[in-house]
ModelCIF file with pLDDT and N, C-alpha, C, O atoms, coordinates in Angstrom:
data_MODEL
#
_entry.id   MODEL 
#
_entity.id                         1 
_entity.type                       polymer 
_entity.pdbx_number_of_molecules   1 
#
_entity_poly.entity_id                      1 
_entity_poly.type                           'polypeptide(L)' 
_entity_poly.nstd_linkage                   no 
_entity_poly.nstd_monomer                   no 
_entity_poly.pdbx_seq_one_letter_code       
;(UNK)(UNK)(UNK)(UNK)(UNK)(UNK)(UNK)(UNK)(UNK)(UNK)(UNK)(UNK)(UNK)(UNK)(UNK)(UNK)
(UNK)(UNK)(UNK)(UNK)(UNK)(UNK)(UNK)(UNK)(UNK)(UNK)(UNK)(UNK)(UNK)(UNK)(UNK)(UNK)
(UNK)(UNK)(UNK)(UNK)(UNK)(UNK)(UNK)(UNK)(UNK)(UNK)(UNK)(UNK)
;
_entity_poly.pdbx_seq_one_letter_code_can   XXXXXXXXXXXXXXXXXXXXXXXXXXXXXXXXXXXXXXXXXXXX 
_entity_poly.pdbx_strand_id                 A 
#
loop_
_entity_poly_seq.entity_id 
_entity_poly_seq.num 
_entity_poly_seq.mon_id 
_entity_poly_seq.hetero 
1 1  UNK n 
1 2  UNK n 
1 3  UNK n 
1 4  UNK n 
1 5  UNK n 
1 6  UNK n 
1 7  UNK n 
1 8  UNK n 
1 9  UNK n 
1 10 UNK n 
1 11 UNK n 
1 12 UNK n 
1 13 UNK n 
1 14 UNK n 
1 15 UNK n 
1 16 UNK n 
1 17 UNK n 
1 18 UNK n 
1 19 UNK n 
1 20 UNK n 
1 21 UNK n 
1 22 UNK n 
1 23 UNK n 
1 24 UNK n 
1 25 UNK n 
1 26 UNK n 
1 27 UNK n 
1 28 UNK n 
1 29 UNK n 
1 30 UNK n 
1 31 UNK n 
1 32 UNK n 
1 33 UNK n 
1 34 UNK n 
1 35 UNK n 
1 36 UNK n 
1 37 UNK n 
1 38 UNK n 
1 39 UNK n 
1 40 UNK n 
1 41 UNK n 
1 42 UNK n 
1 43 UNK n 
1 44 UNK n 
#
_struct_asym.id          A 
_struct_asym.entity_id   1 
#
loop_
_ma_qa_metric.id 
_ma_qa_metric.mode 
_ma_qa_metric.name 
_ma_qa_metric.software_group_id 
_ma_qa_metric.type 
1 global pLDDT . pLDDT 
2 local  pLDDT . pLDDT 
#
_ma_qa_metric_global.metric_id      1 
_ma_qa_metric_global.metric_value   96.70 
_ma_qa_metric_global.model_id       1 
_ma_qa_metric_global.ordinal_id     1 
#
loop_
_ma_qa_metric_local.label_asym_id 
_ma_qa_metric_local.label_comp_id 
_ma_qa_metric_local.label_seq_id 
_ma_qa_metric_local.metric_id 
_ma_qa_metric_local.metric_value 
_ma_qa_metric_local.model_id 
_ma_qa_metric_local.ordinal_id 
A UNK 1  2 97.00 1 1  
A UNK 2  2 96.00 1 2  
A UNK 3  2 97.00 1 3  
A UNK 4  2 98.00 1 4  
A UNK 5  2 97.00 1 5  
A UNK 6  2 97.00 1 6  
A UNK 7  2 98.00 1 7  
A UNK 8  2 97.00 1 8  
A UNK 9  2 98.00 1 9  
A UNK 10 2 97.00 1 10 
A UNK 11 2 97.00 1 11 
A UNK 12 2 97.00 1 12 
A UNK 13 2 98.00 1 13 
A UNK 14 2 98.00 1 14 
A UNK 15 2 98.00 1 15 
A UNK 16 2 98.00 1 16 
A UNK 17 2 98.00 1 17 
A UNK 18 2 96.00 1 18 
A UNK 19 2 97.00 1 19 
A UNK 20 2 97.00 1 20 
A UNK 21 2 97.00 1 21 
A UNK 22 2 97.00 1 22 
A UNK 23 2 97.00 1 23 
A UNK 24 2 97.00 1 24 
A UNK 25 2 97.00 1 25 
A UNK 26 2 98.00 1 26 
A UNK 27 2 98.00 1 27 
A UNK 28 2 97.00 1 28 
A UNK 29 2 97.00 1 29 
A UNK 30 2 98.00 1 30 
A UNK 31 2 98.00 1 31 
A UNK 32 2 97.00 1 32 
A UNK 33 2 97.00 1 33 
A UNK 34 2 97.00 1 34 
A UNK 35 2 97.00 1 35 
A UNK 36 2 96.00 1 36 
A UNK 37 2 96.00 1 37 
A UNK 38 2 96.00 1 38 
A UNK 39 2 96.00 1 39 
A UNK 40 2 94.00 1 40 
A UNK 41 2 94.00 1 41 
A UNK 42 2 91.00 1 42 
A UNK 43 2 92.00 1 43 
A UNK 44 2 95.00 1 44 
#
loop_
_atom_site.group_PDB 
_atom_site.id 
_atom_site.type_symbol 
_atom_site.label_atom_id 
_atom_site.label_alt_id 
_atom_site.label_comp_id 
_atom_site.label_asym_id 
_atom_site.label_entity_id 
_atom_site.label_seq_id 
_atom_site.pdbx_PDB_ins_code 
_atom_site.Cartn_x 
_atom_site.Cartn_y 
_atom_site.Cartn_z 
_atom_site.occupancy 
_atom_site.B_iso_or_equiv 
_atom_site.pdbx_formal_charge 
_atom_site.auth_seq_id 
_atom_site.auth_comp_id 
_atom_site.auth_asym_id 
_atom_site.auth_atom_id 
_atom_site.pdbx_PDB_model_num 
ATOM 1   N N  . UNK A 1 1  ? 0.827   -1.213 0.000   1.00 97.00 ? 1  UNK A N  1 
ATOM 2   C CA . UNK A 1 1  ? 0.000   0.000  0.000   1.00 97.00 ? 1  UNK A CA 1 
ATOM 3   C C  . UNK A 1 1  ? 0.859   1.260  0.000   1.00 97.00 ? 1  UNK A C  1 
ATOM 4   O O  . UNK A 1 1  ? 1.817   0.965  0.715   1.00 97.00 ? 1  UNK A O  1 
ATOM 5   N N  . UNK A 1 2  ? 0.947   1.980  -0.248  1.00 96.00 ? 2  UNK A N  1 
ATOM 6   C CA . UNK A 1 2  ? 1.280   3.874  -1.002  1.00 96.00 ? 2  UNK A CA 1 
ATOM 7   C C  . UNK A 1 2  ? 0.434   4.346  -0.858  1.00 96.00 ? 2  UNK A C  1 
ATOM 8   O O  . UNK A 1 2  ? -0.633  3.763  -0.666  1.00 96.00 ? 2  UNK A O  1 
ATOM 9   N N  . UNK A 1 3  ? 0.625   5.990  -0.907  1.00 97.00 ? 3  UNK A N  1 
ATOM 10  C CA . UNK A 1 3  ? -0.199  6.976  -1.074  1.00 97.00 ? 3  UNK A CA 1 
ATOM 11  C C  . UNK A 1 3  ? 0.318   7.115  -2.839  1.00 97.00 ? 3  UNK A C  1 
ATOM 12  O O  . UNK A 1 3  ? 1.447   6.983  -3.312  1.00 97.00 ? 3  UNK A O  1 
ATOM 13  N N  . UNK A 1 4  ? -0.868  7.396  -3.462  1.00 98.00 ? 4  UNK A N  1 
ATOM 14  C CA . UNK A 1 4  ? -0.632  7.218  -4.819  1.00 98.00 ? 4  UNK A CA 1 
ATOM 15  C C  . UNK A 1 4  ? -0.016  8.803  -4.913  1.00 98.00 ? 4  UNK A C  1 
ATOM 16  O O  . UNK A 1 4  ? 1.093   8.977  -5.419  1.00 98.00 ? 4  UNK A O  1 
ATOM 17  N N  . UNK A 1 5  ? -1.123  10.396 -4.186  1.00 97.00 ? 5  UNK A N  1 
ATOM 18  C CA . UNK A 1 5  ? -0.118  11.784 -4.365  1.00 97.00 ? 5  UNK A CA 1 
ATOM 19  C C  . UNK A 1 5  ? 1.124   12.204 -3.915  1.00 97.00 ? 5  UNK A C  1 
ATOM 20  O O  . UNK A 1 5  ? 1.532   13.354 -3.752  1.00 97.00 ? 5  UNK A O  1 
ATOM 21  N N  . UNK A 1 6  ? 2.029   10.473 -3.617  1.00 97.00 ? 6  UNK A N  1 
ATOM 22  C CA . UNK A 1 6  ? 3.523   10.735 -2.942  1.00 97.00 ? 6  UNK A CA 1 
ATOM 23  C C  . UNK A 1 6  ? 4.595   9.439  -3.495  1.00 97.00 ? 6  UNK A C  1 
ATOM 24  O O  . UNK A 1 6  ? 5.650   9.120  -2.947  1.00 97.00 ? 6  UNK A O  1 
ATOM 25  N N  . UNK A 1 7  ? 4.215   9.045  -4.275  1.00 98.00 ? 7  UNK A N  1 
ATOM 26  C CA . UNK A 1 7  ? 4.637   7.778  -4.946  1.00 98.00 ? 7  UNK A CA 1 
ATOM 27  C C  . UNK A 1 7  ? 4.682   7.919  -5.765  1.00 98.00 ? 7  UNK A C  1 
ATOM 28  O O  . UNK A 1 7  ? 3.648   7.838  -6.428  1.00 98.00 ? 7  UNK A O  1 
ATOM 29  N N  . UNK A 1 8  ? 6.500   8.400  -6.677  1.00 97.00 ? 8  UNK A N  1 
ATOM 30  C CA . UNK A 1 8  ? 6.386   8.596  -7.464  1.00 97.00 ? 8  UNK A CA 1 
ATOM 31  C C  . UNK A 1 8  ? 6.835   6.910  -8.907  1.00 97.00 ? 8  UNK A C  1 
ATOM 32  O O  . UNK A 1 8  ? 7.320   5.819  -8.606  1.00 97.00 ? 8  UNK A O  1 
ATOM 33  N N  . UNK A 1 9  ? 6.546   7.252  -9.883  1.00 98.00 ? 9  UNK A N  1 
ATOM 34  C CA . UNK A 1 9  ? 6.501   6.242  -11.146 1.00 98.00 ? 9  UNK A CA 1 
ATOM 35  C C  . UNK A 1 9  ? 7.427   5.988  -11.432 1.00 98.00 ? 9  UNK A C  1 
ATOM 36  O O  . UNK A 1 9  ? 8.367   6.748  -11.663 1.00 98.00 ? 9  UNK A O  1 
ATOM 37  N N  . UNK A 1 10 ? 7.377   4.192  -11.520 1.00 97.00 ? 10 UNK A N  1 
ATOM 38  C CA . UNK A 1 10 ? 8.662   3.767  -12.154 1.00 97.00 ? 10 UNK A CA 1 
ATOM 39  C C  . UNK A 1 10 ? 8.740   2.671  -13.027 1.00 97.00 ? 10 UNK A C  1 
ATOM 40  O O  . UNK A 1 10 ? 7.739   1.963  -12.912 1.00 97.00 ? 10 UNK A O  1 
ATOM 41  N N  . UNK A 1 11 ? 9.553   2.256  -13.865 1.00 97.00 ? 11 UNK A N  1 
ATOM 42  C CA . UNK A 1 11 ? 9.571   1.158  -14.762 1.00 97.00 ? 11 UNK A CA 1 
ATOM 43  C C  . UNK A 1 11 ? 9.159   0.291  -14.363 1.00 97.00 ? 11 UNK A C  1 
ATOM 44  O O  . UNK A 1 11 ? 9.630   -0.209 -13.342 1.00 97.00 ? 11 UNK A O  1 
ATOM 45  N N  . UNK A 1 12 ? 7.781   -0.403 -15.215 1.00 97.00 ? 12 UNK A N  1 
ATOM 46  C CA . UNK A 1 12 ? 7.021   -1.706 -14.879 1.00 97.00 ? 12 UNK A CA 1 
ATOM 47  C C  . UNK A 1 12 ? 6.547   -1.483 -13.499 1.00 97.00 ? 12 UNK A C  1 
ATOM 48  O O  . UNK A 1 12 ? 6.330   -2.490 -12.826 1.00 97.00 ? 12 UNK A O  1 
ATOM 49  N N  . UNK A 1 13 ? 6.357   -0.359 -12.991 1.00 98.00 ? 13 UNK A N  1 
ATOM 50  C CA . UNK A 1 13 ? 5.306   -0.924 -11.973 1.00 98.00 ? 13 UNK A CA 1 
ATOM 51  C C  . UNK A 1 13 ? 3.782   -1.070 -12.158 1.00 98.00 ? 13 UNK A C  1 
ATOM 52  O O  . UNK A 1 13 ? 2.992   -0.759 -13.050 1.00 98.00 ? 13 UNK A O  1 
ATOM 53  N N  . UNK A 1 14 ? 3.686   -1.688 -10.920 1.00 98.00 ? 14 UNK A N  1 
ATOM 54  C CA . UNK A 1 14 ? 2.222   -2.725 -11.387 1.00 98.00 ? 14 UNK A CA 1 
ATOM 55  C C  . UNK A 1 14 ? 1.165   -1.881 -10.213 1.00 98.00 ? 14 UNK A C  1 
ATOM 56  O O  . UNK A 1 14 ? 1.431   -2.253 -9.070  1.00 98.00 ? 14 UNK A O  1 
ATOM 57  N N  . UNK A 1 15 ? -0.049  -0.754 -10.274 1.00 98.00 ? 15 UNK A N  1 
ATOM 58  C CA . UNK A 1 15 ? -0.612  -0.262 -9.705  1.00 98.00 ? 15 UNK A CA 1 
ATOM 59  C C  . UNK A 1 15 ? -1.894  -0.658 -9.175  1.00 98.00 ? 15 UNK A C  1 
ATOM 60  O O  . UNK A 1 15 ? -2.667  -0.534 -10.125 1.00 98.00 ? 15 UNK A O  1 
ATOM 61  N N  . UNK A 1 16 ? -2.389  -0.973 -8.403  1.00 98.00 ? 16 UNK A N  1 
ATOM 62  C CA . UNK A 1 16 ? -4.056  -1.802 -7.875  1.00 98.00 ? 16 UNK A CA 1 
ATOM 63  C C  . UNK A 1 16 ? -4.679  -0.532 -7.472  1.00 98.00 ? 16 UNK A C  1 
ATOM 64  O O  . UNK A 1 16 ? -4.448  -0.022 -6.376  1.00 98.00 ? 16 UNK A O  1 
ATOM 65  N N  . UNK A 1 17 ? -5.705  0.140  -8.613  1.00 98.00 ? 17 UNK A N  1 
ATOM 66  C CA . UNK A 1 17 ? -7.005  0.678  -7.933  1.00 98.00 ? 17 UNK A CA 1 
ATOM 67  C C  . UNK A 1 17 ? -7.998  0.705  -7.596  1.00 98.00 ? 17 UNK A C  1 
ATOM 68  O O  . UNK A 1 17 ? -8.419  1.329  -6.622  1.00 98.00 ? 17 UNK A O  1 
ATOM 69  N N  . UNK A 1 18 ? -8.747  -0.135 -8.510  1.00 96.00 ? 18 UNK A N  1 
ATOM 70  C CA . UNK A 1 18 ? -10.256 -0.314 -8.382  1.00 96.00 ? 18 UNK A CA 1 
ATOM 71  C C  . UNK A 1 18 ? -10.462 -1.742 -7.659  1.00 96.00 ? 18 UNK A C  1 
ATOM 72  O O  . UNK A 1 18 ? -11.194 -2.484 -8.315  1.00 96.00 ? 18 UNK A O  1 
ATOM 73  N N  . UNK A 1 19 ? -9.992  -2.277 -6.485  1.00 97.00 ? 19 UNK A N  1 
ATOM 74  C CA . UNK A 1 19 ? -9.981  -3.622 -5.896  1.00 97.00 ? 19 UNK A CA 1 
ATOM 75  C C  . UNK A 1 19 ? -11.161 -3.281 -4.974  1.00 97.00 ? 19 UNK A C  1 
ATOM 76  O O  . UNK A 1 19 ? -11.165 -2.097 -4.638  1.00 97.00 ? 19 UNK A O  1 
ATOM 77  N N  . UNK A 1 20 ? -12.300 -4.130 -4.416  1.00 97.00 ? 20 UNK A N  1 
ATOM 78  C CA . UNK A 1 20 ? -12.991 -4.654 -3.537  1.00 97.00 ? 20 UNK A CA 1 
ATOM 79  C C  . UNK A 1 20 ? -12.060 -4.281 -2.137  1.00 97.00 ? 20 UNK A C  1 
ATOM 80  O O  . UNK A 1 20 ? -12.924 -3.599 -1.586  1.00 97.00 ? 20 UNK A O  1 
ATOM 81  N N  . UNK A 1 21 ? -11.258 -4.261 -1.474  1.00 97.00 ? 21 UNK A N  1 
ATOM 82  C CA . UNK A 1 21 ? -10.591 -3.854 -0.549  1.00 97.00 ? 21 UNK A CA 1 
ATOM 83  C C  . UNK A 1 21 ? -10.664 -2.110 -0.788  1.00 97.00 ? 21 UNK A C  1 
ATOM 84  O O  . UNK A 1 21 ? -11.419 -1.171 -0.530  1.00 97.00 ? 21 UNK A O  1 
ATOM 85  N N  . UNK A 1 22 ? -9.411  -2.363 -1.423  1.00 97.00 ? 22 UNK A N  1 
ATOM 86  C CA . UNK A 1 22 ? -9.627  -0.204 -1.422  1.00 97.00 ? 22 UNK A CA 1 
ATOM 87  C C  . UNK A 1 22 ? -10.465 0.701  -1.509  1.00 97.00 ? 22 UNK A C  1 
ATOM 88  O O  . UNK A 1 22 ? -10.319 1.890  -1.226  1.00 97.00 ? 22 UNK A O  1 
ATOM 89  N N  . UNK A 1 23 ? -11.732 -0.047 -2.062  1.00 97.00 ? 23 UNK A N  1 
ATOM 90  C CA . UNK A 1 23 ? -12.845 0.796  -2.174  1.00 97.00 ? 23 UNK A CA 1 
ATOM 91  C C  . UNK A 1 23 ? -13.506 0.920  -0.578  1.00 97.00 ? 23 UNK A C  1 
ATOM 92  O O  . UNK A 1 23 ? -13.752 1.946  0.055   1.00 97.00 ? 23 UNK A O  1 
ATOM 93  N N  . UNK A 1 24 ? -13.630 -0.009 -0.321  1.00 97.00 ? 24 UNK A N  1 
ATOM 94  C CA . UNK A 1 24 ? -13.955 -0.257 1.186   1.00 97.00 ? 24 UNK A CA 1 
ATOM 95  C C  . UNK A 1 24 ? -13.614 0.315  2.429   1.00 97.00 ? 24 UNK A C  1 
ATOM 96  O O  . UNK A 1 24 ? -14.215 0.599  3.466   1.00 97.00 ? 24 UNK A O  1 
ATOM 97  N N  . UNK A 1 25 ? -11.634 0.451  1.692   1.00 97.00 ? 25 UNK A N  1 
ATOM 98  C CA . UNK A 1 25 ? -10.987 1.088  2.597   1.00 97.00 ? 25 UNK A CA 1 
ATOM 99  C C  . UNK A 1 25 ? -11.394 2.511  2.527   1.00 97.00 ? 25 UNK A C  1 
ATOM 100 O O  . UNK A 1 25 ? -11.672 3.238  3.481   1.00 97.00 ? 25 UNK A O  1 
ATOM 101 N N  . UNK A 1 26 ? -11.392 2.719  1.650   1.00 98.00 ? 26 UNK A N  1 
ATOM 102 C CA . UNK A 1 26 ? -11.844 4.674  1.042   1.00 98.00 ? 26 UNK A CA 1 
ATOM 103 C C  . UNK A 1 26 ? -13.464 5.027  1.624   1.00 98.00 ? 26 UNK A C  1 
ATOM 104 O O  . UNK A 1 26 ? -13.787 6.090  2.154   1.00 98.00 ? 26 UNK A O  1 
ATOM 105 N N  . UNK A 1 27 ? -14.172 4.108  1.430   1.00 98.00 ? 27 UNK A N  1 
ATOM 106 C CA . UNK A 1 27 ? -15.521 4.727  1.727   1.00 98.00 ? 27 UNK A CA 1 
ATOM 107 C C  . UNK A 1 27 ? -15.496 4.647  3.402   1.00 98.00 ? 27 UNK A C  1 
ATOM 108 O O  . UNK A 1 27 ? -16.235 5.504  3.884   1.00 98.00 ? 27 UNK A O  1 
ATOM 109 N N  . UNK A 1 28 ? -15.121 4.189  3.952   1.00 97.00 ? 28 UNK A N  1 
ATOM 110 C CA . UNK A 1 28 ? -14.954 4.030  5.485   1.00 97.00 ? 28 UNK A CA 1 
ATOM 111 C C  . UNK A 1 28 ? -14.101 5.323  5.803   1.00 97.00 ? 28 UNK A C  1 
ATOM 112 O O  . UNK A 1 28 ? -14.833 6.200  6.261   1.00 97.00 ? 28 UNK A O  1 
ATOM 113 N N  . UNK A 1 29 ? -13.109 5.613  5.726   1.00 97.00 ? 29 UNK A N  1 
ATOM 114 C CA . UNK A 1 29 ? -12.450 6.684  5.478   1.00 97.00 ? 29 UNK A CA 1 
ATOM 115 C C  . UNK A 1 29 ? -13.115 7.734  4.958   1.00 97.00 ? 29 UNK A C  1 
ATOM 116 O O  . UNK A 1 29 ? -12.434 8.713  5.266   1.00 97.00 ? 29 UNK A O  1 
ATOM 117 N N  . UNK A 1 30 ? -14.123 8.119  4.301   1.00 98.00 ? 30 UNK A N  1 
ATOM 118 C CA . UNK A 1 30 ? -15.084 8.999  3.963   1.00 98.00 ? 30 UNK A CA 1 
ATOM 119 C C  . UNK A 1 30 ? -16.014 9.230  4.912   1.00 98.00 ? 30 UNK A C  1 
ATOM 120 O O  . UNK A 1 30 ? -16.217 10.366 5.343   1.00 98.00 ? 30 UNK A O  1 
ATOM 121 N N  . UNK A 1 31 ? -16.607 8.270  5.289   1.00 98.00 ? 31 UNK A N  1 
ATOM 122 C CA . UNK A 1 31 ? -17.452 8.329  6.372   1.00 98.00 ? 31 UNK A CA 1 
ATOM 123 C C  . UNK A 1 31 ? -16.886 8.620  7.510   1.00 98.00 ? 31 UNK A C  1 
ATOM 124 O O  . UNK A 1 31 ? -17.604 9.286  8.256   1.00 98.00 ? 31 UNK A O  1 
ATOM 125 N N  . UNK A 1 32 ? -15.582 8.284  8.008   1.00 97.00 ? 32 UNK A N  1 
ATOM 126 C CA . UNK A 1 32 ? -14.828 8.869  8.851   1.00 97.00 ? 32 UNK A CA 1 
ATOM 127 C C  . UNK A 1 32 ? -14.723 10.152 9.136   1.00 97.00 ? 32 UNK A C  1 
ATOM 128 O O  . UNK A 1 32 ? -14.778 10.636 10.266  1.00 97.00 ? 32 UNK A O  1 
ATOM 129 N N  . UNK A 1 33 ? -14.524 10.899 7.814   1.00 97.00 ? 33 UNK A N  1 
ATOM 130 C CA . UNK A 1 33 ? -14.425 12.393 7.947   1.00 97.00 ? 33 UNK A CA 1 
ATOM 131 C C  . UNK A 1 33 ? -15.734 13.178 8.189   1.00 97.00 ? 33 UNK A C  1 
ATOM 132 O O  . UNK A 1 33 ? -15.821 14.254 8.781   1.00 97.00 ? 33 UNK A O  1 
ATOM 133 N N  . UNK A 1 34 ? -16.910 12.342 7.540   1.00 97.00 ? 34 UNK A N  1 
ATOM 134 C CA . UNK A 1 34 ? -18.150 12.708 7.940   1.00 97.00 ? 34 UNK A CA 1 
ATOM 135 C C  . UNK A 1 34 ? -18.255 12.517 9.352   1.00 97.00 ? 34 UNK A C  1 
ATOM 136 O O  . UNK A 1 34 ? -18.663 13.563 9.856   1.00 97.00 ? 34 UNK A O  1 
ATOM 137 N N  . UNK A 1 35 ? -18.087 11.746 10.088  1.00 97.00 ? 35 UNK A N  1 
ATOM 138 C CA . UNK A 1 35 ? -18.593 11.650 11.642  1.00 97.00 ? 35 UNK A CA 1 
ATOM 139 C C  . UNK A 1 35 ? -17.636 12.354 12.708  1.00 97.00 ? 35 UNK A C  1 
ATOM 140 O O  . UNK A 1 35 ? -18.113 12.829 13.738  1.00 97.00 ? 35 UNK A O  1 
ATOM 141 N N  . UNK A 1 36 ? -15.977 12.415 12.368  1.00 96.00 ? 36 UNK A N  1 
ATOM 142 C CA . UNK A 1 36 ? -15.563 13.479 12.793  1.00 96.00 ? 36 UNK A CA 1 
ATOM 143 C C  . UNK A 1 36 ? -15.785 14.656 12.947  1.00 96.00 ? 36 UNK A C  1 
ATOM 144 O O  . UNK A 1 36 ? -15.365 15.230 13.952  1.00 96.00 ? 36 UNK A O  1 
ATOM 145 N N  . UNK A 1 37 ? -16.484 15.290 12.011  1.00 96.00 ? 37 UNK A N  1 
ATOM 146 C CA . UNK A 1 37 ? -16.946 16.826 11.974  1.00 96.00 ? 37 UNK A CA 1 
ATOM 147 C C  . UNK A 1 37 ? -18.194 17.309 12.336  1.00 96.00 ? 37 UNK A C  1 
ATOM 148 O O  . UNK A 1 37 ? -19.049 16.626 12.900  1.00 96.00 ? 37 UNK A O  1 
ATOM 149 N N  . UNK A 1 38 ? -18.334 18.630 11.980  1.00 96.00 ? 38 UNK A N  1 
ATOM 150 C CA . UNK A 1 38 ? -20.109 18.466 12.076  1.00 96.00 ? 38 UNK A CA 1 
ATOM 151 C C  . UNK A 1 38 ? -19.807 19.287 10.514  1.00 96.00 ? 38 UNK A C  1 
ATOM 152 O O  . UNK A 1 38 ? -19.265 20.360 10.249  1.00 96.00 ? 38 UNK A O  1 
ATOM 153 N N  . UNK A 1 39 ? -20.500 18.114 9.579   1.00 96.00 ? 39 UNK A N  1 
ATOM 154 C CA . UNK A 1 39 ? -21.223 18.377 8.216   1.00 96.00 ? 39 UNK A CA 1 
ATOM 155 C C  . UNK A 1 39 ? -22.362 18.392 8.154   1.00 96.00 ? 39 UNK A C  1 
ATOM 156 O O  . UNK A 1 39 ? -22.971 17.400 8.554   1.00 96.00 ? 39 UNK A O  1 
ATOM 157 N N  . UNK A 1 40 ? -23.135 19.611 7.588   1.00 94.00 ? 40 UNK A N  1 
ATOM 158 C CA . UNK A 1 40 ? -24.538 19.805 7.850   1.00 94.00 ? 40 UNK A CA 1 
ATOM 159 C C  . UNK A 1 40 ? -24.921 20.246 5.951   1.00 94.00 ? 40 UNK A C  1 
ATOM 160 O O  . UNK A 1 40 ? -25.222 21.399 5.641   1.00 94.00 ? 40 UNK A O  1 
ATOM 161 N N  . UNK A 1 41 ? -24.832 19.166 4.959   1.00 94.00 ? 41 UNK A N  1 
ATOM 162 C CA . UNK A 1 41 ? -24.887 19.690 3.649   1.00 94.00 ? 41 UNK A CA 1 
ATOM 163 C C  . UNK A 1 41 ? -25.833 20.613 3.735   1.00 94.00 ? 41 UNK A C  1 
ATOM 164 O O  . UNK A 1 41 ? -25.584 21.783 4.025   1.00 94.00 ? 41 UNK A O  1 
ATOM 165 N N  . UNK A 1 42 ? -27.074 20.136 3.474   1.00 91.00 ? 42 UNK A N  1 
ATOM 166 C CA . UNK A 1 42 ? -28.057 21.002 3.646   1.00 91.00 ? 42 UNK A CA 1 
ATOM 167 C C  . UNK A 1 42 ? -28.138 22.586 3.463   1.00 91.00 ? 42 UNK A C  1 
ATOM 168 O O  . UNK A 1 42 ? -28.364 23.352 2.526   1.00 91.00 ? 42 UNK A O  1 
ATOM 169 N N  . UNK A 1 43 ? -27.923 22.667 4.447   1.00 92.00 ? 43 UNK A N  1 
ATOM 170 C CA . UNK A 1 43 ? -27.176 24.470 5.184   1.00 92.00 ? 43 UNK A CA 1 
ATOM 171 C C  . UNK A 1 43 ? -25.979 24.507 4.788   1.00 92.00 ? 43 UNK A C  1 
ATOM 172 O O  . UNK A 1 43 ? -25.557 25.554 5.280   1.00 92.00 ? 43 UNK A O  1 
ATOM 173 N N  . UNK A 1 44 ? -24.731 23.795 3.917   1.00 95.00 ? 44 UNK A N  1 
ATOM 174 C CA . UNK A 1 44 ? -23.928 24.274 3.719   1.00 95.00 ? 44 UNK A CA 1 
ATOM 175 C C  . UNK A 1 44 ? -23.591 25.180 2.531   1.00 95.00 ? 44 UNK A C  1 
ATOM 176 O O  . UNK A 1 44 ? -22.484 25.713 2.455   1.00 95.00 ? 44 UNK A O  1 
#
């Protein structure tokens, strides 16, 4: 695992984005930032 905006490119590497894991990992992590805060779309 990498952060893909700090990792930079190199010959033949082999990149995994769209996997059943990472997505999972990302939307949890989304929702994370939602319940940390107070987001009120609505009114925003």
């Amino acid at each position: 695992p990498c952060s893909a905006c700090t990792t930079p490119v190199t010959e033949g590497m082999i990149v995994e984005n769209d996997t059943e894991s990472l997505l999972e990992f990302r939307k949890m992590a989304i929702e994370m930032l939602f319940v940390e805060g107070n987001h009120f779309c609505m009114f925003c």
